[in-house]
PDB file of N, CA and C in Angstrom:
ATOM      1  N   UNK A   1      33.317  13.160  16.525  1.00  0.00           N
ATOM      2  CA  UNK A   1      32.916  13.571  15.177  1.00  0.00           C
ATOM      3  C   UNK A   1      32.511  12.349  14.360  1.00  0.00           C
ATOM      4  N   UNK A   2      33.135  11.652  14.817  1.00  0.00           N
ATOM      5  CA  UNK A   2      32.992   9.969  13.613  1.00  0.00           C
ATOM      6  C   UNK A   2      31.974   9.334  13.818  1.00  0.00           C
ATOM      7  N   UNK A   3      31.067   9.488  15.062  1.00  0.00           N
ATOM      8  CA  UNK A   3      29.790   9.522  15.906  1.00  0.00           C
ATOM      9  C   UNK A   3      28.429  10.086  14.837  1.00  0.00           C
ATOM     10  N   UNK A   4      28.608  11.447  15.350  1.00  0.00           N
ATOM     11  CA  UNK A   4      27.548  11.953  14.577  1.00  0.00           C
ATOM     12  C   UNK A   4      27.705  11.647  12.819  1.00  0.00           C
ATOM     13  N   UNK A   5      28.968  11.706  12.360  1.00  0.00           N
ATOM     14  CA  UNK A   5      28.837  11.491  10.894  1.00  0.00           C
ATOM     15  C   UNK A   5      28.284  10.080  10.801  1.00  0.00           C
ATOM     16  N   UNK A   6      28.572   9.170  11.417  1.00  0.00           N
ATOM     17  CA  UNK A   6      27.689   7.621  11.351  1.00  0.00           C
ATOM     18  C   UNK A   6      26.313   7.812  11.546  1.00  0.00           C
ATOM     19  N   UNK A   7      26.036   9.174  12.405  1.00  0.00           N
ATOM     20  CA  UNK A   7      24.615   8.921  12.957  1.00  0.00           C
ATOM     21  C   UNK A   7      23.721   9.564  11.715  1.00  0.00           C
ATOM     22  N   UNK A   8      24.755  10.743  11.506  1.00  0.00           N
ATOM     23  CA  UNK A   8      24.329  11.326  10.160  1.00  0.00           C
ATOM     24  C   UNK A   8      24.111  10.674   8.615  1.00  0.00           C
ATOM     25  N   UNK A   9      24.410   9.294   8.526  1.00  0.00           N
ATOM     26  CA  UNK A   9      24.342   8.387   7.877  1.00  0.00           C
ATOM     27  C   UNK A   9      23.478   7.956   7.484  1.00  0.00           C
ATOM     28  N   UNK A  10      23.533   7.170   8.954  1.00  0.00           N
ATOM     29  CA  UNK A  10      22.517   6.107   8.986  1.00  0.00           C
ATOM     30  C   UNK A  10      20.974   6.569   9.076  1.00  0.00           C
ATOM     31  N   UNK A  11      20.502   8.505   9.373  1.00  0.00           N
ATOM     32  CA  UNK A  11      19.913   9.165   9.243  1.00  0.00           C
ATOM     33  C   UNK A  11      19.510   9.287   7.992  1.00  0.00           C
ATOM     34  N   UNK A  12      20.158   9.664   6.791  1.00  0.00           N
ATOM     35  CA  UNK A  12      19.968   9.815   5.525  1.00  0.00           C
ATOM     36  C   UNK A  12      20.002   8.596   5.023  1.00  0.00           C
ATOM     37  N   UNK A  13      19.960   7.224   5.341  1.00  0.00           N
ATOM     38  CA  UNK A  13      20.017   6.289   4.602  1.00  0.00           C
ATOM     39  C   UNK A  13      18.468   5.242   5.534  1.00  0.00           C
ATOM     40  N   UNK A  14      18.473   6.008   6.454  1.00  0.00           N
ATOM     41  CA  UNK A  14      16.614   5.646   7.140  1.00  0.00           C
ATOM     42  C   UNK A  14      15.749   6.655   5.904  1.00  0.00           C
ATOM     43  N   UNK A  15      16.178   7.838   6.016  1.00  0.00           N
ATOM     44  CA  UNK A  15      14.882   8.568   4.798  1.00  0.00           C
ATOM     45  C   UNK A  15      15.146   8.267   3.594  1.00  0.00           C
ATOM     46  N   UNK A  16      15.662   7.949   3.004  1.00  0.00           N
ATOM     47  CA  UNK A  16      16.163   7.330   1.751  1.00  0.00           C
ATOM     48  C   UNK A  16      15.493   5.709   1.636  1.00  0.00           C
ATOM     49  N   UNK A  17      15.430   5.250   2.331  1.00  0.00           N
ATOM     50  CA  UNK A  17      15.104   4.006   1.847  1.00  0.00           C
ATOM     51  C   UNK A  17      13.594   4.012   2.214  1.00  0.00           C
ATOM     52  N   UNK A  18      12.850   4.947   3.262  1.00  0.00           N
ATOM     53  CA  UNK A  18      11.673   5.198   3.429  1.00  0.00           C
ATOM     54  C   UNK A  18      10.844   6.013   2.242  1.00  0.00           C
ATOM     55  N   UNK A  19      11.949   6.472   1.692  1.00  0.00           N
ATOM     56  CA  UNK A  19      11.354   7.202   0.239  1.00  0.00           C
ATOM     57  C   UNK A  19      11.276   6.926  -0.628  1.00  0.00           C
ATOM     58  N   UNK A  20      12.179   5.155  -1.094  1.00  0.00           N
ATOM     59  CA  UNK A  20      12.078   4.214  -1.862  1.00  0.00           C
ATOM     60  C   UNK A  20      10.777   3.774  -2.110  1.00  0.00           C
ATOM     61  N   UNK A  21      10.465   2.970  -0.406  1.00  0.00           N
ATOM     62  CA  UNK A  21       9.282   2.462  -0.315  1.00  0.00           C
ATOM     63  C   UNK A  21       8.142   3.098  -0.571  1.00  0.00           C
ATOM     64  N   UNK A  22       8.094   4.923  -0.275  1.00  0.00           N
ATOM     65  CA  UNK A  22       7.277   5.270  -0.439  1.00  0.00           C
ATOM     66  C   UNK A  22       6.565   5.310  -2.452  1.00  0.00           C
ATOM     67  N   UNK A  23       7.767   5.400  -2.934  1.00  0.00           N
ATOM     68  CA  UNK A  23       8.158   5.846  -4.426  1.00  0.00           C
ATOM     69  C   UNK A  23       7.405   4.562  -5.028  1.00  0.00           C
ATOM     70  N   UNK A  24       8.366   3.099  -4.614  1.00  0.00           N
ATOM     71  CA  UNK A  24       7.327   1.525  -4.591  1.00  0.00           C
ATOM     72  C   UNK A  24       6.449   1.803  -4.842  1.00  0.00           C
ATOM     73  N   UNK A  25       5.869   1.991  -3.503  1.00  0.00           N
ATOM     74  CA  UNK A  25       4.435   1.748  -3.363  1.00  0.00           C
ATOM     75  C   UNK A  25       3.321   3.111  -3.885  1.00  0.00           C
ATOM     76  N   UNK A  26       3.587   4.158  -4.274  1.00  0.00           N
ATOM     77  CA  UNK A  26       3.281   4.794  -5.008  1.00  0.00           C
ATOM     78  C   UNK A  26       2.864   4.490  -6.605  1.00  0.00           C
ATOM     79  N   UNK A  27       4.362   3.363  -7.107  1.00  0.00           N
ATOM     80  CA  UNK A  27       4.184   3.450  -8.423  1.00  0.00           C
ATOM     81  C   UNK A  27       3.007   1.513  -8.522  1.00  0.00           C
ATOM     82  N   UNK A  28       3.107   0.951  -7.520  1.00  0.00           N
ATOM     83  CA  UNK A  28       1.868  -0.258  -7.460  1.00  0.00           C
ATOM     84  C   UNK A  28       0.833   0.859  -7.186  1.00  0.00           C
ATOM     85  N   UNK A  29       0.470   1.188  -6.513  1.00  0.00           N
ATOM     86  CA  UNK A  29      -0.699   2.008  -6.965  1.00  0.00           C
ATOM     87  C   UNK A  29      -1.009   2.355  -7.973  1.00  0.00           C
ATOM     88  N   UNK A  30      -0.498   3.079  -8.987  1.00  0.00           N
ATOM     89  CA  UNK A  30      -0.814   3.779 -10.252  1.00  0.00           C
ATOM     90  C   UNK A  30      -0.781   2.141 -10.920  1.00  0.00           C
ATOM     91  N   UNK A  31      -0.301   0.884 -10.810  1.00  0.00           N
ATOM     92  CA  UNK A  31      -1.006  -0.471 -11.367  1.00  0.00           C
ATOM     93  C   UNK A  31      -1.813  -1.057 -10.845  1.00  0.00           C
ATOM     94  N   UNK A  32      -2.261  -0.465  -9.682  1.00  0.00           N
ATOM     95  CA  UNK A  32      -3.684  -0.928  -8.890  1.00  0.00           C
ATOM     96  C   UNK A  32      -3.520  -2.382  -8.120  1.00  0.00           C
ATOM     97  N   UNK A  33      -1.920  -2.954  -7.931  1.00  0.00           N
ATOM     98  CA  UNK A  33      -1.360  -4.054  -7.429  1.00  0.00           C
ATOM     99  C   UNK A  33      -1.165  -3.323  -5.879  1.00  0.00           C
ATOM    100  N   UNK A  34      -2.738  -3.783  -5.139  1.00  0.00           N
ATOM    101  CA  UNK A  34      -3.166  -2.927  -3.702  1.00  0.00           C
ATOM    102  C   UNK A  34      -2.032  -3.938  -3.044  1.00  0.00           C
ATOM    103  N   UNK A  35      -1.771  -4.975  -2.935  1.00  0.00           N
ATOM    104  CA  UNK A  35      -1.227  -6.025  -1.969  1.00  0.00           C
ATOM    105  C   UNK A  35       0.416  -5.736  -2.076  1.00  0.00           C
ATOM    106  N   UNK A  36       0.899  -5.375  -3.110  1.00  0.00           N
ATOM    107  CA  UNK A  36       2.618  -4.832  -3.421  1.00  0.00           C
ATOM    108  C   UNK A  36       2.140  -3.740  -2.576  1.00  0.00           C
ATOM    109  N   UNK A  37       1.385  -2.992  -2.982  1.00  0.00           N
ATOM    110  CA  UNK A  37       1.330  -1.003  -2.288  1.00  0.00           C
ATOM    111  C   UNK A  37       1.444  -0.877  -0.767  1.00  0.00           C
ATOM    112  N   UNK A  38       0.221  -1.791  -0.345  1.00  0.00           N
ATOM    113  CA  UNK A  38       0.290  -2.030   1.077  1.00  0.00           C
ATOM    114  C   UNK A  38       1.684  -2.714   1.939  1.00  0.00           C
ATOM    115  N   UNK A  39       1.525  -3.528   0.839  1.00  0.00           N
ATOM    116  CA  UNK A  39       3.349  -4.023   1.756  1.00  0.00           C
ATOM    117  C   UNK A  39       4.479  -3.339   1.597  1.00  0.00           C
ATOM    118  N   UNK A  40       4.601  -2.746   0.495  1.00  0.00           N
ATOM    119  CA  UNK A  40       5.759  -1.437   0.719  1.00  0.00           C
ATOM    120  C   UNK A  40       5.668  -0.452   1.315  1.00  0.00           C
ATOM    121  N   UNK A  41       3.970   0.288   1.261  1.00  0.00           N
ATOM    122  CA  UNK A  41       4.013   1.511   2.531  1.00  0.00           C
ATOM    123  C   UNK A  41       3.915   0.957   3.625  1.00  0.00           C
ATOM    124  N   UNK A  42       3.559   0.212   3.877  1.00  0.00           N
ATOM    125  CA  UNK A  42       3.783  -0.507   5.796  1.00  0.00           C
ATOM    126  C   UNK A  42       5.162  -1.022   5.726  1.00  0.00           C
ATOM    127  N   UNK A  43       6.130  -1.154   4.877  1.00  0.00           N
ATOM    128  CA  UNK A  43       7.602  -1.371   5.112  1.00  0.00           C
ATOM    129  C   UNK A  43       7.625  -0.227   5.368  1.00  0.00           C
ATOM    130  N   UNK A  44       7.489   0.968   4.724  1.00  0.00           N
ATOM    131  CA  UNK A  44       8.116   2.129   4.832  1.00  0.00           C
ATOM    132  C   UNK A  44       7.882   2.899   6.168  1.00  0.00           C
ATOM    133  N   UNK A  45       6.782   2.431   6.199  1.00  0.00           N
ATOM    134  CA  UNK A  45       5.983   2.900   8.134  1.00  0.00           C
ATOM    135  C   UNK A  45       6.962   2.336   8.709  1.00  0.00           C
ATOM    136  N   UNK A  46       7.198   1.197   8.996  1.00  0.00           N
ATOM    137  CA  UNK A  46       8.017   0.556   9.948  1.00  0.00           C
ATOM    138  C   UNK A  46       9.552   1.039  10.380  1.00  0.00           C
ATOM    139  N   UNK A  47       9.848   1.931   9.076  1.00  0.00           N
ATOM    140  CA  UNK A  47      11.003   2.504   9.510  1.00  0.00           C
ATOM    141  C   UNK A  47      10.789   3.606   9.707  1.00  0.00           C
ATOM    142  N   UNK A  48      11.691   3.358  11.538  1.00  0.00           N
ATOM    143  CA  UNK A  48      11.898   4.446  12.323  1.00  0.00           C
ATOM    144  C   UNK A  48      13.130   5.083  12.547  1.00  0.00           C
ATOM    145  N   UNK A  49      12.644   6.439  13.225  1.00  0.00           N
ATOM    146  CA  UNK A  49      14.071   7.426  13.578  1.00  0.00           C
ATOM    147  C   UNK A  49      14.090   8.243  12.141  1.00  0.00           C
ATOM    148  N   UNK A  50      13.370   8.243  10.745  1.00  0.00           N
ATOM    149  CA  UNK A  50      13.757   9.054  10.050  1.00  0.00           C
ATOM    150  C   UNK A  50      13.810  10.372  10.315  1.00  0.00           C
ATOM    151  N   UNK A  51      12.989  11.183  11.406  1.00  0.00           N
ATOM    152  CA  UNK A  51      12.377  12.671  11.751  1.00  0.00           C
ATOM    153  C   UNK A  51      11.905  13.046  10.812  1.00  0.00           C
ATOM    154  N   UNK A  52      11.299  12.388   9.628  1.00  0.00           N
ATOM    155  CA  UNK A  52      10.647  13.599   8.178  1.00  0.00           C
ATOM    156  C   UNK A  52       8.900  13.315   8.826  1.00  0.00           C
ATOM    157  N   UNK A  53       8.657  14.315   9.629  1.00  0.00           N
ATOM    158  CA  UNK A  53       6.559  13.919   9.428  1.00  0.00           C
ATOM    159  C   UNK A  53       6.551  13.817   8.313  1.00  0.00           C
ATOM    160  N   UNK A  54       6.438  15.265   7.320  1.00  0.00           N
ATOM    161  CA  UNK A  54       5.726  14.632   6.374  1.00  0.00           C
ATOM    162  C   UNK A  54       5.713  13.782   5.258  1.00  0.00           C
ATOM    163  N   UNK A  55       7.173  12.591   5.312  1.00  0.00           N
ATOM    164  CA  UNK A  55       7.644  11.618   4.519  1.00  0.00           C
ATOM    165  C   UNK A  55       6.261  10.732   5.279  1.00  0.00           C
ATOM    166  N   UNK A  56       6.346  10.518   6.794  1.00  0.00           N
ATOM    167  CA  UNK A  56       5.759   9.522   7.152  1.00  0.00           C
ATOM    168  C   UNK A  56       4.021  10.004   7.013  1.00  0.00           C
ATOM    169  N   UNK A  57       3.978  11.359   7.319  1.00  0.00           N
ATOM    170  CA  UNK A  57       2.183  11.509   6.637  1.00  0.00           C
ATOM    171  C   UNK A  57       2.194  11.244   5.673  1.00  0.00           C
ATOM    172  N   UNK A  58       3.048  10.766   4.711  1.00  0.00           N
ATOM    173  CA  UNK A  58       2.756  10.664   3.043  1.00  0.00           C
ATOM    174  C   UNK A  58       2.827   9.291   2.651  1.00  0.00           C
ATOM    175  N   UNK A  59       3.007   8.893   3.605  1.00  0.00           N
ATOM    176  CA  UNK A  59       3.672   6.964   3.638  1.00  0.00           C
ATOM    177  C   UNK A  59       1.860   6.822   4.287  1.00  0.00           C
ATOM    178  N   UNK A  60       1.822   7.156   4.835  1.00  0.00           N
ATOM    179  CA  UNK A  60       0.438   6.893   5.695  1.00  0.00           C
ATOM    180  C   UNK A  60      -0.777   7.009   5.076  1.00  0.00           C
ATOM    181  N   UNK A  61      -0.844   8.782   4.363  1.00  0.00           N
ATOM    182  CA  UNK A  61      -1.851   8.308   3.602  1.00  0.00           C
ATOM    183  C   UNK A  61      -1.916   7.740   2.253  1.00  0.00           C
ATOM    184  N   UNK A  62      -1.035   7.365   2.187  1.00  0.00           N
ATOM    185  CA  UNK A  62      -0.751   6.440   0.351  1.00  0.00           C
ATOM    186  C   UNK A  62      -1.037   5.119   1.048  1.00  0.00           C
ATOM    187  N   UNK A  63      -1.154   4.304   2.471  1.00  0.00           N
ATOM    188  CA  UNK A  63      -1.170   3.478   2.788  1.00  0.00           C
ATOM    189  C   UNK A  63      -2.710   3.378   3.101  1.00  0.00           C
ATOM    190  N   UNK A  64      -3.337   4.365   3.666  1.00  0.00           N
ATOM    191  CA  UNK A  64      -4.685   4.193   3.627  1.00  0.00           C
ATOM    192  C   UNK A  64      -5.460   4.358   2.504  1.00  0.00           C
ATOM    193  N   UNK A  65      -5.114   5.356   1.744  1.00  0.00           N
ATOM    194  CA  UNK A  65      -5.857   5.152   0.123  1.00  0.00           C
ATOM    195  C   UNK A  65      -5.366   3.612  -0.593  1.00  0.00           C
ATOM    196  N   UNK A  66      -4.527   3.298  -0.512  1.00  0.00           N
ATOM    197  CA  UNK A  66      -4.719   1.818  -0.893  1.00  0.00           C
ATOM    198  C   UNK A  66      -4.944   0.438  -0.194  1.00  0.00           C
ATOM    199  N   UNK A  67      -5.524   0.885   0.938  1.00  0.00           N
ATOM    200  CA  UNK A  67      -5.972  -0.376   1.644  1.00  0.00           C
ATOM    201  C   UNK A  67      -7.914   0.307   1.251  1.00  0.00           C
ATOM    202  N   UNK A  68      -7.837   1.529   0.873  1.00  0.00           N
ATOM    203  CA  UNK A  68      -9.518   1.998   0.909  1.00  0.00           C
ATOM    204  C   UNK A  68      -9.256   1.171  -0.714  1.00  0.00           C
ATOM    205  N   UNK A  69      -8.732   1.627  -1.689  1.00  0.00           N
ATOM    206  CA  UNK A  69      -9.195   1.135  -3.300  1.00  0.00           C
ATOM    207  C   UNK A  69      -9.481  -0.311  -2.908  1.00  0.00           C
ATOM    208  N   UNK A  70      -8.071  -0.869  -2.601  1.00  0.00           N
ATOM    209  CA  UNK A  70      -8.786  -2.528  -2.311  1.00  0.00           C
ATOM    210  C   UNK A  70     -10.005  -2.950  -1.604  1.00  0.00           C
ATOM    211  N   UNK A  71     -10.034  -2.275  -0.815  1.00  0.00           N
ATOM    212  CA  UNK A  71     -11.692  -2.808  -0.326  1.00  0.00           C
ATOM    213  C   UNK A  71     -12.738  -2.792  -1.249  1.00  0.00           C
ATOM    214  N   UNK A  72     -12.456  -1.265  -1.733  1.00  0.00           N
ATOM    215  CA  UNK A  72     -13.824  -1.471  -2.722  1.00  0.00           C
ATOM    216  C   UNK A  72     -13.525  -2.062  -3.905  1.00  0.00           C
ATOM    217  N   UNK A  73     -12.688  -2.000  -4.151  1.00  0.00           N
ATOM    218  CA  UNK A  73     -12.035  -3.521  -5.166  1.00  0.00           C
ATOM    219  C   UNK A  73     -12.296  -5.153  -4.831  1.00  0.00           C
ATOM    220  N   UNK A  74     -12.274  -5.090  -4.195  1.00  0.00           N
ATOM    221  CA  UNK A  74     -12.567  -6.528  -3.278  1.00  0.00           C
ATOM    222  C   UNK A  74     -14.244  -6.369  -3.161  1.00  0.00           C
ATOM    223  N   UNK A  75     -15.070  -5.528  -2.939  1.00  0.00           N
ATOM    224  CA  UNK A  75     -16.327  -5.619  -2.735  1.00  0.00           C
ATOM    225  C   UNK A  75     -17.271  -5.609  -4.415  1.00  0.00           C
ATOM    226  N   UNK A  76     -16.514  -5.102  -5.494  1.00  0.00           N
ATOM    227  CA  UNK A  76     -16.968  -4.931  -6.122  1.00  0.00           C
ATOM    228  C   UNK A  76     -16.599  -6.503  -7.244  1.00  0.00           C
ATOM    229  N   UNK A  77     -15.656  -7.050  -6.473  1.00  0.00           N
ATOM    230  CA  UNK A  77     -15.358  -8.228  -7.165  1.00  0.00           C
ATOM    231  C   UNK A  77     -16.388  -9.472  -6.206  1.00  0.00           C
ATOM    232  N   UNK A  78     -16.721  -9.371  -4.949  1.00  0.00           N
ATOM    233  CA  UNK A  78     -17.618 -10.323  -4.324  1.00  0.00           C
ATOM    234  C   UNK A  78     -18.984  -9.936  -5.324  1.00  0.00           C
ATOM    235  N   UNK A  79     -19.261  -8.962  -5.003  1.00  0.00           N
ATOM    236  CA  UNK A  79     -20.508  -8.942  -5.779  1.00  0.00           C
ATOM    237  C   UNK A  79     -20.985  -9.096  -7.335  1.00  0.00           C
ATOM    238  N   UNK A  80     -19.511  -8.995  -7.943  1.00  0.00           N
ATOM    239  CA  UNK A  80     -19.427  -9.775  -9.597  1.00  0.00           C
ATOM    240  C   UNK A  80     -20.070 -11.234  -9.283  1.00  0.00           C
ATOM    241  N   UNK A  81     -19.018 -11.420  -8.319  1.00  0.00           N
ATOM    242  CA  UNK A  81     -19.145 -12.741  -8.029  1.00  0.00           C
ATOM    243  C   UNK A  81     -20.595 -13.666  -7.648  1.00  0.00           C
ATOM    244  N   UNK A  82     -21.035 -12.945  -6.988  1.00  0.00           N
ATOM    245  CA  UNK A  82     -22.329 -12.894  -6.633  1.00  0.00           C
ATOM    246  C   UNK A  82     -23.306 -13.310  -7.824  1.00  0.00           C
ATOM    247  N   UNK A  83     -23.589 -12.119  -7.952  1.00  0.00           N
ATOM    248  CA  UNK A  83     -24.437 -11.596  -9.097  1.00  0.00           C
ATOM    249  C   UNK A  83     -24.273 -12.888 -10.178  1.00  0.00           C
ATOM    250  N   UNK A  84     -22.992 -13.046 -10.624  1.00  0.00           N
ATOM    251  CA  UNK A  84     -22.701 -14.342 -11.497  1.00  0.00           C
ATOM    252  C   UNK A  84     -23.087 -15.729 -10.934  1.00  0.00           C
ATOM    253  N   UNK A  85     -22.984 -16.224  -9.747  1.00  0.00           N
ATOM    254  CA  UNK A  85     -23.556 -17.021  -8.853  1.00  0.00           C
ATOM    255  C   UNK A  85     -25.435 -17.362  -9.348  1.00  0.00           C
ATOM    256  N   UNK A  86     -25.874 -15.914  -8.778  1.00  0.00           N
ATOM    257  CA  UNK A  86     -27.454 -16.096  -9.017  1.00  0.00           C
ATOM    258  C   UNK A  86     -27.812 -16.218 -10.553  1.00  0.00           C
ATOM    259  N   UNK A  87     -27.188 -15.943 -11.811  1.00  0.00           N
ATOM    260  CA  UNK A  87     -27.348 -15.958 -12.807  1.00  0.00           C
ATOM    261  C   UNK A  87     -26.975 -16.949 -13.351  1.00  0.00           C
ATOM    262  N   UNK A  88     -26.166 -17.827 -12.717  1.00  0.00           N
ATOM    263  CA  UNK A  88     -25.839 -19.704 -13.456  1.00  0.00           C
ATOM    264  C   UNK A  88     -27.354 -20.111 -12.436  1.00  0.00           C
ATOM    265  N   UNK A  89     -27.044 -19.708 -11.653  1.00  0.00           N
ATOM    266  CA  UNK A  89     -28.212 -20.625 -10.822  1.00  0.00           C
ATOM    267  C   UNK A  89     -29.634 -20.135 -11.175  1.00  0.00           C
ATOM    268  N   UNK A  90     -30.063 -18.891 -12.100  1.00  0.00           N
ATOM    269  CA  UNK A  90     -31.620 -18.959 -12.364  1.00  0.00           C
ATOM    270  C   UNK A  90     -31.692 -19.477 -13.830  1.00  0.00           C
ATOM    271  N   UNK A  91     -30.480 -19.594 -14.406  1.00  0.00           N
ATOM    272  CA  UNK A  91     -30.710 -20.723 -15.926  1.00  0.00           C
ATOM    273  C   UNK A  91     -30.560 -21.903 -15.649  1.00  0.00           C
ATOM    274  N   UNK A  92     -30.278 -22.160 -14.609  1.00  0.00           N
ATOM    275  CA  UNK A  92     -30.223 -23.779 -13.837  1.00  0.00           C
ATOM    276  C   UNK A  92     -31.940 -23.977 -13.958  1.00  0.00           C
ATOM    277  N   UNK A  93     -32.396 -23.174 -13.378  1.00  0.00           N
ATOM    278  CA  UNK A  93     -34.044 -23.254 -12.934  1.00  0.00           C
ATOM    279  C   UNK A  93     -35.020 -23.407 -13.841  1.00  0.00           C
ATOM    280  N   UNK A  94     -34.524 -22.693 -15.559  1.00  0.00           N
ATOM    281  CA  UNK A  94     -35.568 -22.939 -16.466  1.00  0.00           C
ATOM    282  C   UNK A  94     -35.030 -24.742 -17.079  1.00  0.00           C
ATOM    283  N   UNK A  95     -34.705 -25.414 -16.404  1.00  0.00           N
ATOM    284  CA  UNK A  95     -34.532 -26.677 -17.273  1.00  0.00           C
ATOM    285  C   UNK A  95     -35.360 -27.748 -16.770  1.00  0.00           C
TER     286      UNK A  95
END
């Protein structure tokens, strides 16, 4: 009996802390801090043995919607970047 109640434990204290991470990285998302989000839902992936699918489908896709915002976050900041690049450099040109 002292078996399963440990196992039963350490069971509820794997989905529990996977639901932390998920909760984390849920609430960096809603601050758009992609690099906290991603590292708390891939903590939360990493823990295994919880049996909840759909804790871990929900860890998964909160982990791919914020590795997708950052990209286009990241693409839309190269091309600021860019764009600002060619625009010091064509007032360079009228001098």
């Amino acid at each position: 009996i002292r078996s399963a109640e440990t196992a039963k434990t350490t069971l509820h204290d794997l989905v529990t802390s996977a639901k932390q991470k998920l909760s984390e990285g849920k609430q960096a998302v809603f601050w758009k801090d992609w690099g906290a989000a991603i590292e708390l839902l891939g903590e939360g992936l990493a823990i295994e043995g919880t049996n909840e699918p759909a804790l871990t489908a929900s860890l998964q896709s909160t982990l791919d919607s914020a590795q997708s915002q950052k990209r286009a976050e990241d693409k839309l900041l190269r091309e600021a970047e860019r764009e600002g690049e060619e625009r010091r450099g064509h007032g360079n040109n009228g001098r």
